[in-house]
C-alpha atoms as a PDB file:
ATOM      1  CA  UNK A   1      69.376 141.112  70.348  1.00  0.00           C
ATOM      2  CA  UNK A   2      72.546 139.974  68.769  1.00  0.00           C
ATOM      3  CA  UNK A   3      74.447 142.967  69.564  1.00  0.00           C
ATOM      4  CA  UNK A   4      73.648 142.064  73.453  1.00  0.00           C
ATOM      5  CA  UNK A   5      74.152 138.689  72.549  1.00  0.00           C
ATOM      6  CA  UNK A   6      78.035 139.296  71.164  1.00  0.00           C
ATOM      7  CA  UNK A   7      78.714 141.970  74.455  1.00  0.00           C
ATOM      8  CA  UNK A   8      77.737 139.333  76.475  1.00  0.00           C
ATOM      9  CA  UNK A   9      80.052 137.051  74.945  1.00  0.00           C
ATOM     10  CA  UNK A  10      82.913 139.486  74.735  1.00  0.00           C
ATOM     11  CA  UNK A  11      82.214 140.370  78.396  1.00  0.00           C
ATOM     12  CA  UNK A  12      81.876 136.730  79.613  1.00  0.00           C
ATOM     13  CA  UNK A  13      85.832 136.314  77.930  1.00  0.00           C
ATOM     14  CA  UNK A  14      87.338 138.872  80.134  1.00  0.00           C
ATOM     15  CA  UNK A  15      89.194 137.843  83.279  1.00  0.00           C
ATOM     16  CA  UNK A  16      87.805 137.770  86.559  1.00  0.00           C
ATOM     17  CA  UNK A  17      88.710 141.652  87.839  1.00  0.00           C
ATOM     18  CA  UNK A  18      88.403 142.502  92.116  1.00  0.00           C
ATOM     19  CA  UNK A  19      85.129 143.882  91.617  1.00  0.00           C
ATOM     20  CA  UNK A  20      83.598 140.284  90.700  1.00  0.00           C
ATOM     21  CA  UNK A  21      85.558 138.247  93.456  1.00  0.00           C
ATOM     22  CA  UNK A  22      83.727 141.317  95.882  1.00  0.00           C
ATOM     23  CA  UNK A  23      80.698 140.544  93.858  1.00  0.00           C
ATOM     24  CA  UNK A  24      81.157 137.133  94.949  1.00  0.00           C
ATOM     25  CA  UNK A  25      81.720 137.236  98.443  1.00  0.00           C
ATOM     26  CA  UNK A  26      78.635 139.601  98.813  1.00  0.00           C
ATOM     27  CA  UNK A  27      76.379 136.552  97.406  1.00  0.00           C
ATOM     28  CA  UNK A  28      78.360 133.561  98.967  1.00  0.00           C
ATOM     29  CA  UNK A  29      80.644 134.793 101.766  1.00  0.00           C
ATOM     30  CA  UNK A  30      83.866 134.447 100.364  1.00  0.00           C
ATOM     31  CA  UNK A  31      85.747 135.291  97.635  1.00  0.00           C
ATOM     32  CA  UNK A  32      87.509 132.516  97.153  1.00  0.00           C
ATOM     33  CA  UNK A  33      86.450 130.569  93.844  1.00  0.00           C
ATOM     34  CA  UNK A  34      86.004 127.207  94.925  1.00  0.00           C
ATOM     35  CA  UNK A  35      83.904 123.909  92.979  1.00  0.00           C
ATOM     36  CA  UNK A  36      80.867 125.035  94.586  1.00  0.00           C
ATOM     37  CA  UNK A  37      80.970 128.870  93.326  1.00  0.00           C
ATOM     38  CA  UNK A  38      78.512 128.261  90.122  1.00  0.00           C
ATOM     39  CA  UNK A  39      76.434 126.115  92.072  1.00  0.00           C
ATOM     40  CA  UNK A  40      76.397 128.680  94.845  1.00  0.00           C
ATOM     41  CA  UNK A  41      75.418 131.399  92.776  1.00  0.00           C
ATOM     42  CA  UNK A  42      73.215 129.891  90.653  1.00  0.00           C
ATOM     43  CA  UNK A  43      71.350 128.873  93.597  1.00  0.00           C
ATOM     44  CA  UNK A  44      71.419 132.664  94.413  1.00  0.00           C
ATOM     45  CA  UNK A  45      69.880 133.426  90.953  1.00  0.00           C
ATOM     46  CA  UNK A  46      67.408 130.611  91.354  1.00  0.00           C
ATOM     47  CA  UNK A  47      66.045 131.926  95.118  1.00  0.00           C
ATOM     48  CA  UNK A  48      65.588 135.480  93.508  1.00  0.00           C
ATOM     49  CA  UNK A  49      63.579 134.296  90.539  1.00  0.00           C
ATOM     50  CA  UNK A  50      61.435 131.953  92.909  1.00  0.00           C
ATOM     51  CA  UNK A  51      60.725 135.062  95.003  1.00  0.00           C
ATOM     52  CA  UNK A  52      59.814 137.310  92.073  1.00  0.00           C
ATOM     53  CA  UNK A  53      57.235 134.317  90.614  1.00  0.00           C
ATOM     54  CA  UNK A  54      55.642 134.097  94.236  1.00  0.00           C
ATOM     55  CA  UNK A  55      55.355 137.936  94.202  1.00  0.00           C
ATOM     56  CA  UNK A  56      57.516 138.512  97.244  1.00  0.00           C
ATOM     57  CA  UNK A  57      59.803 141.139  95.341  1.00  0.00           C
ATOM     58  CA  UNK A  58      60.463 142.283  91.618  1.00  0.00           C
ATOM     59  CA  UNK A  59      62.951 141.134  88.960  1.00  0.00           C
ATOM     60  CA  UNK A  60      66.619 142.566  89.864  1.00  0.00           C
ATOM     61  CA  UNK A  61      67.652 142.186  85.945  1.00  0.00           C
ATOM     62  CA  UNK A  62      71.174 143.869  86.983  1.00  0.00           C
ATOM     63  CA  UNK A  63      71.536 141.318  89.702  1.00  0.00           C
ATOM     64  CA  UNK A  64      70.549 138.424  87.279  1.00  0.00           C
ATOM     65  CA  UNK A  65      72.661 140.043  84.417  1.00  0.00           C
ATOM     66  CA  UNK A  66      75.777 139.946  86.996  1.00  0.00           C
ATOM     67  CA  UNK A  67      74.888 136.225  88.308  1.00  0.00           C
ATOM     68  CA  UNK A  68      74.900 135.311  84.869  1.00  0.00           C
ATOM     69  CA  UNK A  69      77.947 136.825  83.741  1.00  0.00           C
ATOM     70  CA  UNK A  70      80.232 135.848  86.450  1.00  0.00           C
ATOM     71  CA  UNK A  71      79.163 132.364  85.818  1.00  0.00           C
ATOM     72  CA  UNK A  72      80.153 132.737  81.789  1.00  0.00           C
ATOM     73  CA  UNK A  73      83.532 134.428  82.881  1.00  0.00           C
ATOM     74  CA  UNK A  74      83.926 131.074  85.754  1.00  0.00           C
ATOM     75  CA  UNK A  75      83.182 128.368  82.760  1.00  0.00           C
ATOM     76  CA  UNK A  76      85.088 130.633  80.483  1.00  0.00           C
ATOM     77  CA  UNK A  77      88.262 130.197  82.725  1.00  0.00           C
END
């Protein structure tokens, strides 16, 4: 766990590249970081883990493993 733990870390340190701003615009329309980015995917993450508890589809973990990181790399900034 604390070898995914440190990757994680190491990962969330790296600069924003073009594939996460495209990332970005595919879950909130644009790719321009704005104030509102981490809130607006974070709300992303949140609506796919209400749908998996209500049994309407199954855990993404790469699509929660790439919410989550692009928010580390946006705090990390």
């Amino acid at each position: 766990m604390s070898v995914i733990r440190e990757d994680f870390r190491r990962l969330s340190k790296q600069e924003i590249m073009l594939e996460d701003l495209q990332i970005i615009k595919e879950i909130t329309g644009t790719s321009k970081i704005t104030n509102d980015t981490v809130q607006d995917l974070l709300f992303a993450l949140q609506s796919h883990l209400l749908l998996v508890e209500e049994g309407k589809t199954e855990l993404n973990t790469e699509f929660t493993e790439t919410i989550s990181l692009l928010v580390a790399k946006l705090y990390n900034r």
